[in-house]
PDB file of N, CA and C in Angstrom:
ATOM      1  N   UNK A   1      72.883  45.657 -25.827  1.00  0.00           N
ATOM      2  CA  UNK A   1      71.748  44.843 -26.259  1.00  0.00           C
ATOM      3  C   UNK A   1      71.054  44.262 -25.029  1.00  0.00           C
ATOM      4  N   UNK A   2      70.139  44.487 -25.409  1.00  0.00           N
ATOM      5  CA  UNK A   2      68.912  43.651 -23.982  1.00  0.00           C
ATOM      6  C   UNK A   2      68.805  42.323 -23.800  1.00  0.00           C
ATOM      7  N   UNK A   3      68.664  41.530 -22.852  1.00  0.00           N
ATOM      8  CA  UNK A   3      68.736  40.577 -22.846  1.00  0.00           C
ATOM      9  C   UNK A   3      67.036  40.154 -22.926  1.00  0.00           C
ATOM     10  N   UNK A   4      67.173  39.096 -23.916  1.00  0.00           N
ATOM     11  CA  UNK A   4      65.129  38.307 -24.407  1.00  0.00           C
ATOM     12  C   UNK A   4      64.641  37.649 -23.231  1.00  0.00           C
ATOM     13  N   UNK A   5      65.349  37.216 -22.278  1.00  0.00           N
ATOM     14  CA  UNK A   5      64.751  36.196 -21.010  1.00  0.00           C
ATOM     15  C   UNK A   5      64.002  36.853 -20.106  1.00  0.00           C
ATOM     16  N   UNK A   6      63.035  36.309 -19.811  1.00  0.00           N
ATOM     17  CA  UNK A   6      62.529  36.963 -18.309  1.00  0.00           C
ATOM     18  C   UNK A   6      63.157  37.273 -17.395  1.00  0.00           C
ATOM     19  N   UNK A   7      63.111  37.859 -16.470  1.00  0.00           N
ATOM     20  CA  UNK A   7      63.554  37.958 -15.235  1.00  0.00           C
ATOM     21  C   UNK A   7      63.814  37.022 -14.419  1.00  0.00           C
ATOM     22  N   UNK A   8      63.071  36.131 -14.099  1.00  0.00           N
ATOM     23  CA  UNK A   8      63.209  34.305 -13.599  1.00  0.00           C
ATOM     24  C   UNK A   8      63.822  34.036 -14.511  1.00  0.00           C
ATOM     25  N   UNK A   9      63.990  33.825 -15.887  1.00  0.00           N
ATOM     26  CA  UNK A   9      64.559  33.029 -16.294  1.00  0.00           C
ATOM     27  C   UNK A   9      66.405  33.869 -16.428  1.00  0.00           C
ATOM     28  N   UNK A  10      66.426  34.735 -16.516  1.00  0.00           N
ATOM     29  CA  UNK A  10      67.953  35.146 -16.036  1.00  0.00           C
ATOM     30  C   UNK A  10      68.257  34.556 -14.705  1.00  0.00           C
ATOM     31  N   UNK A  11      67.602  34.860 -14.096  1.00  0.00           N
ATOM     32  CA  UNK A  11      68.065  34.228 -12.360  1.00  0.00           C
ATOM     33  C   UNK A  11      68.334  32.786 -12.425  1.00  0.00           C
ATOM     34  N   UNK A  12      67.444  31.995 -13.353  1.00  0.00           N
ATOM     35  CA  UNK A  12      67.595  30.481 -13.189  1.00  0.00           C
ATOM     36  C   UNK A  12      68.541  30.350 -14.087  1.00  0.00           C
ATOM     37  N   UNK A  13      69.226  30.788 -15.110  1.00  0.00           N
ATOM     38  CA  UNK A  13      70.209  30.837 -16.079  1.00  0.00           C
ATOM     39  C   UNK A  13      71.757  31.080 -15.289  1.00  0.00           C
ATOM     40  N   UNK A  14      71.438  32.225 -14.435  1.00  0.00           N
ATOM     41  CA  UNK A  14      72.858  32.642 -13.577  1.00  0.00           C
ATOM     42  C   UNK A  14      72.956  31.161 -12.312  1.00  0.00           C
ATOM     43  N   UNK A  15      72.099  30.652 -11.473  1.00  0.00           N
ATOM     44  CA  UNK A  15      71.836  29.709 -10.392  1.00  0.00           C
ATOM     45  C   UNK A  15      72.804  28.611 -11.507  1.00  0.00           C
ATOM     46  N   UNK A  16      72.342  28.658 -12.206  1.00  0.00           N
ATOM     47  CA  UNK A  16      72.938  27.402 -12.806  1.00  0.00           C
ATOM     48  C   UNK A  16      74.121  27.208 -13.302  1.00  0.00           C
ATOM     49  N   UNK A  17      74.573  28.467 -13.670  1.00  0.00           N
ATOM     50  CA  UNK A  17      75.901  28.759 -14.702  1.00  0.00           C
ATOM     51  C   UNK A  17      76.922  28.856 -13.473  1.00  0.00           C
ATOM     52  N   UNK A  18      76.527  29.011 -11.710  1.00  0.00           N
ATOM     53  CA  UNK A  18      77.536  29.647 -11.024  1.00  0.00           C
ATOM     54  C   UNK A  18      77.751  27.716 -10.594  1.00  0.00           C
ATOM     55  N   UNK A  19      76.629  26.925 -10.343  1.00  0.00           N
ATOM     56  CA  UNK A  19      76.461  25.880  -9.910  1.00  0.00           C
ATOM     57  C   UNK A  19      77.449  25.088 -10.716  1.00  0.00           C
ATOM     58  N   UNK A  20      77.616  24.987 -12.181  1.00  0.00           N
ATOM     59  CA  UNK A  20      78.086  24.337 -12.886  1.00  0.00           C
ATOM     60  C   UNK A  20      79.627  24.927 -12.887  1.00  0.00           C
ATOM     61  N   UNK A  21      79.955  25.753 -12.475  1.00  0.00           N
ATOM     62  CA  UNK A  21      81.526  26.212 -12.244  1.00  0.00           C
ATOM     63  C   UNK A  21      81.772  25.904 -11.065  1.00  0.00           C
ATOM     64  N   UNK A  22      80.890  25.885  -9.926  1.00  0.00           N
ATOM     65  CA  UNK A  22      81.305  25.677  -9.087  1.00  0.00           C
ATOM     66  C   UNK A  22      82.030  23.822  -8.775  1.00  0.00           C
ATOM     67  N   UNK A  23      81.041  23.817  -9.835  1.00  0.00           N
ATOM     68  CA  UNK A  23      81.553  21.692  -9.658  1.00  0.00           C
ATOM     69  C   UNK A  23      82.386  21.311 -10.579  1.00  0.00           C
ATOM     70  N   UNK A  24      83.299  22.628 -10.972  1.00  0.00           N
ATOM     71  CA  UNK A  24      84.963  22.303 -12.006  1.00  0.00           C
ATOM     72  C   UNK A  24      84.320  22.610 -13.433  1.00  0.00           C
ATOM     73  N   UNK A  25      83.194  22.942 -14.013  1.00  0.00           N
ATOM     74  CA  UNK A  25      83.160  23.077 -15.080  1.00  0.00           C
ATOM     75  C   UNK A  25      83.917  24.711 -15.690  1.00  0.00           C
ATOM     76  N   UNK A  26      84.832  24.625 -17.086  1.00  0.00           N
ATOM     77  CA  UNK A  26      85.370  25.763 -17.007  1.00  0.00           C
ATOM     78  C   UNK A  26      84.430  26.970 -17.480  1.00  0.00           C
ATOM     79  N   UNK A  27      84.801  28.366 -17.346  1.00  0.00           N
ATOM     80  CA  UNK A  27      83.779  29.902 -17.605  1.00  0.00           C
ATOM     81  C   UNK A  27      83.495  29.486 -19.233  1.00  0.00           C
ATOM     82  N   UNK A  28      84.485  29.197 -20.104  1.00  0.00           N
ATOM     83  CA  UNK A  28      83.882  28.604 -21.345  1.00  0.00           C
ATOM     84  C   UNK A  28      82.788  27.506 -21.216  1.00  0.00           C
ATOM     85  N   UNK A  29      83.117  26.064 -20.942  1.00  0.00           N
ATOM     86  CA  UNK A  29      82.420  25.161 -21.269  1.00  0.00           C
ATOM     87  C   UNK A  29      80.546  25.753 -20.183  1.00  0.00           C
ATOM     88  N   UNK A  30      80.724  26.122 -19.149  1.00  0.00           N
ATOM     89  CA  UNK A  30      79.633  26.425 -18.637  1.00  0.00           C
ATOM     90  C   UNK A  30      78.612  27.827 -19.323  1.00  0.00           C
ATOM     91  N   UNK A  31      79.172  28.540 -20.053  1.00  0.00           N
ATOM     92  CA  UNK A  31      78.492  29.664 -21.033  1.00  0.00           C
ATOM     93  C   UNK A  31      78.094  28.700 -21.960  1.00  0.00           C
ATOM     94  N   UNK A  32      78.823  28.127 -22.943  1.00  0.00           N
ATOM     95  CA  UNK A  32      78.192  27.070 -24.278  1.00  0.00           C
ATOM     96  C   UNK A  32      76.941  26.811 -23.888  1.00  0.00           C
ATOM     97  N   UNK A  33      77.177  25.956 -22.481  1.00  0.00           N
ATOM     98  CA  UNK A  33      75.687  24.695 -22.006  1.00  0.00           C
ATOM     99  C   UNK A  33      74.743  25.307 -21.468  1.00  0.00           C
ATOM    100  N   UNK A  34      75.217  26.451 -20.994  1.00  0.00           N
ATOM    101  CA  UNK A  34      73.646  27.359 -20.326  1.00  0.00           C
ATOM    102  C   UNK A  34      72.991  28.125 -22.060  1.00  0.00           C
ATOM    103  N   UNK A  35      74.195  28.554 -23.202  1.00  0.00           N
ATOM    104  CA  UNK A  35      73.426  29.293 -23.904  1.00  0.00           C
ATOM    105  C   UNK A  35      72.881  28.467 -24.987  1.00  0.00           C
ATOM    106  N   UNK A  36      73.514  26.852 -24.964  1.00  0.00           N
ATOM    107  CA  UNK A  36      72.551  26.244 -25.702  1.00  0.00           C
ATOM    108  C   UNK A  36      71.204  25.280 -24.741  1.00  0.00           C
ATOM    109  N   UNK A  37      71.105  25.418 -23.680  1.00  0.00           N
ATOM    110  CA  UNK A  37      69.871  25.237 -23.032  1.00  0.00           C
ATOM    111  C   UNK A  37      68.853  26.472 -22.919  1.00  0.00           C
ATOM    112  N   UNK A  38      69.327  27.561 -22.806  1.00  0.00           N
ATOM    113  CA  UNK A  38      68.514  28.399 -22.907  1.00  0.00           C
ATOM    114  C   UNK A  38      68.065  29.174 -24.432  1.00  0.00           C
ATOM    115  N   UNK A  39      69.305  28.699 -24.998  1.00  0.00           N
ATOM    116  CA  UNK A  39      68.750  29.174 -26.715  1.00  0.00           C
ATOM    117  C   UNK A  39      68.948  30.278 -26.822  1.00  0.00           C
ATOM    118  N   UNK A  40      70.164  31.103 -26.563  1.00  0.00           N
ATOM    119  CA  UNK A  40      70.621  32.633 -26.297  1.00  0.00           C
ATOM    120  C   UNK A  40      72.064  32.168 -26.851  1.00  0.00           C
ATOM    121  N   UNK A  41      72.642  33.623 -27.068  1.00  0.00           N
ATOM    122  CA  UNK A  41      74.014  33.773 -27.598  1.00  0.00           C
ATOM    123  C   UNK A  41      75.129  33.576 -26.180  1.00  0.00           C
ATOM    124  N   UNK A  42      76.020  32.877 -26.626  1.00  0.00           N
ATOM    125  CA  UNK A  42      76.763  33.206 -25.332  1.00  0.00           C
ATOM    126  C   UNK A  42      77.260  34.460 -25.057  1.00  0.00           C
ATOM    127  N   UNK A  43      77.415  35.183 -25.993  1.00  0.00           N
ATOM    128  CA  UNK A  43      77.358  37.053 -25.327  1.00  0.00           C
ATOM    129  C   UNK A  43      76.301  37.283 -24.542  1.00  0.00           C
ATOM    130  N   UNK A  44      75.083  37.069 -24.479  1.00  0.00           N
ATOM    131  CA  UNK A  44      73.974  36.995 -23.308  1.00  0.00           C
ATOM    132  C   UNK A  44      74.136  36.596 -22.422  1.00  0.00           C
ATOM    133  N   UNK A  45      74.515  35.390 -22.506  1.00  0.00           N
ATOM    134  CA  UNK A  45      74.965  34.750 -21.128  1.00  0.00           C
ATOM    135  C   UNK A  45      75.923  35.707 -20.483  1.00  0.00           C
ATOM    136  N   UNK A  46      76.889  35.833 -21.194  1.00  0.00           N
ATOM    137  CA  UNK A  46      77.736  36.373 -20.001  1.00  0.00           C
ATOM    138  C   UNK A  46      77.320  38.102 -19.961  1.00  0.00           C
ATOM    139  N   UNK A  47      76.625  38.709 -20.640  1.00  0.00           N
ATOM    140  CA  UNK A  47      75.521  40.052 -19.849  1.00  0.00           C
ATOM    141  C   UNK A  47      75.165  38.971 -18.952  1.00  0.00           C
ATOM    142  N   UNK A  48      74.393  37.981 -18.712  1.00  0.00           N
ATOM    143  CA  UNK A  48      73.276  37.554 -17.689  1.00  0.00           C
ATOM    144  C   UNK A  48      74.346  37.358 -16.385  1.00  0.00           C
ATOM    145  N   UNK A  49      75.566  36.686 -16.805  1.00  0.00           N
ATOM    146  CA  UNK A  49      76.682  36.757 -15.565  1.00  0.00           C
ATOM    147  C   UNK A  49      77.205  37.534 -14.839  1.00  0.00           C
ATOM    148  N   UNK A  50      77.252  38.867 -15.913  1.00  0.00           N
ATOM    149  CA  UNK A  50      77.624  39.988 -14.772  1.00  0.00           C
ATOM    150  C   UNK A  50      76.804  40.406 -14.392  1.00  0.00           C
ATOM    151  N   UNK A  51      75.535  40.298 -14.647  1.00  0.00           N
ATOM    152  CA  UNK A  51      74.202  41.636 -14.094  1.00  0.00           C
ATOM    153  C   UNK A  51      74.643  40.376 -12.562  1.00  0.00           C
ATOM    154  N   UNK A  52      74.086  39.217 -12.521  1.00  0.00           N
ATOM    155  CA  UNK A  52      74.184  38.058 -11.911  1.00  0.00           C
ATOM    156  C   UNK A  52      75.038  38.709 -10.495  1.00  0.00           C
ATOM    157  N   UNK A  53      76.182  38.965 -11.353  1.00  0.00           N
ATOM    158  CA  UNK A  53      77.145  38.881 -10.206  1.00  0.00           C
ATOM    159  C   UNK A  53      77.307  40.597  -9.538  1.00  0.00           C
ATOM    160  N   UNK A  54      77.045  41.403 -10.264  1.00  0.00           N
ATOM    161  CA  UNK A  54      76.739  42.855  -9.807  1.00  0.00           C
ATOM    162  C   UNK A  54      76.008  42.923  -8.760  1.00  0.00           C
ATOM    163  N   UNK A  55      74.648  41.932  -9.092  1.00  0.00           N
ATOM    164  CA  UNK A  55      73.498  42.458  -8.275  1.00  0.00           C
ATOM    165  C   UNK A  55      73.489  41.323  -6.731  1.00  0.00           C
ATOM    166  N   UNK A  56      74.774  39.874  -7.054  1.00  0.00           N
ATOM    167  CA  UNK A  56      74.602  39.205  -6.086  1.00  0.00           C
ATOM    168  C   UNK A  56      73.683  38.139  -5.812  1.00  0.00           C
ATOM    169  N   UNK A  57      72.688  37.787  -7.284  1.00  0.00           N
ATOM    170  CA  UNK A  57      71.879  36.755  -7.309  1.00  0.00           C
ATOM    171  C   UNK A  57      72.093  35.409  -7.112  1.00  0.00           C
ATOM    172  N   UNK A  58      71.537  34.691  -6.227  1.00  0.00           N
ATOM    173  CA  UNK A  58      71.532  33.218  -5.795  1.00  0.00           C
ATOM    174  C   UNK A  58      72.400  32.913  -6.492  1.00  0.00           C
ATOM    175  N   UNK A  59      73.374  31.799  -6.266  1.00  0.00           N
ATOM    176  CA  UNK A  59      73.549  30.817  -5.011  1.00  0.00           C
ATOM    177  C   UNK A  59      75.075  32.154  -4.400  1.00  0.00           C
ATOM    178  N   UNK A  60      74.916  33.434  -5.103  1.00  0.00           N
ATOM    179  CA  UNK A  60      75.905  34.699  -4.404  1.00  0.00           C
ATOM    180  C   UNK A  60      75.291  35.082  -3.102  1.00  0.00           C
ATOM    181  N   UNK A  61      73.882  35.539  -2.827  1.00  0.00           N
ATOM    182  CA  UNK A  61      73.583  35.858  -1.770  1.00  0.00           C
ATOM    183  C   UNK A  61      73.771  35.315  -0.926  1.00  0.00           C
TER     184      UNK A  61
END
């Protein structure tokens, strides 16, 4: 399934989801809060995490 977000808005979805683990939040609780701020399934989210982390997008680069 495709993901509905823009392109920026995947990137600003992943920036945030790596940010918010990075400061102790757990891979659960940080999927919930990105997919109810962005209004997506948390199965999206985490497509948006691995493309994220495949391709090396901010704050990875």
């Amino acid at each position: 399934m495709s993901c509905q977000l823009a392109s920026e808005n995947r990137r600003e979805l992943f920036f945030k989801l790596i940010k918010e683990q990075n400061a102790g939040s757990s891979l659960e609780q940080s999927r919930k809060r990105m997919s109810e701020e962005f209004k997506i399934a948390v199965s999206e989210v985490i497509t948006i995490e691995q493309q994220g982390r495949f391709n090396q997008w901010p704050p990875l680069a």
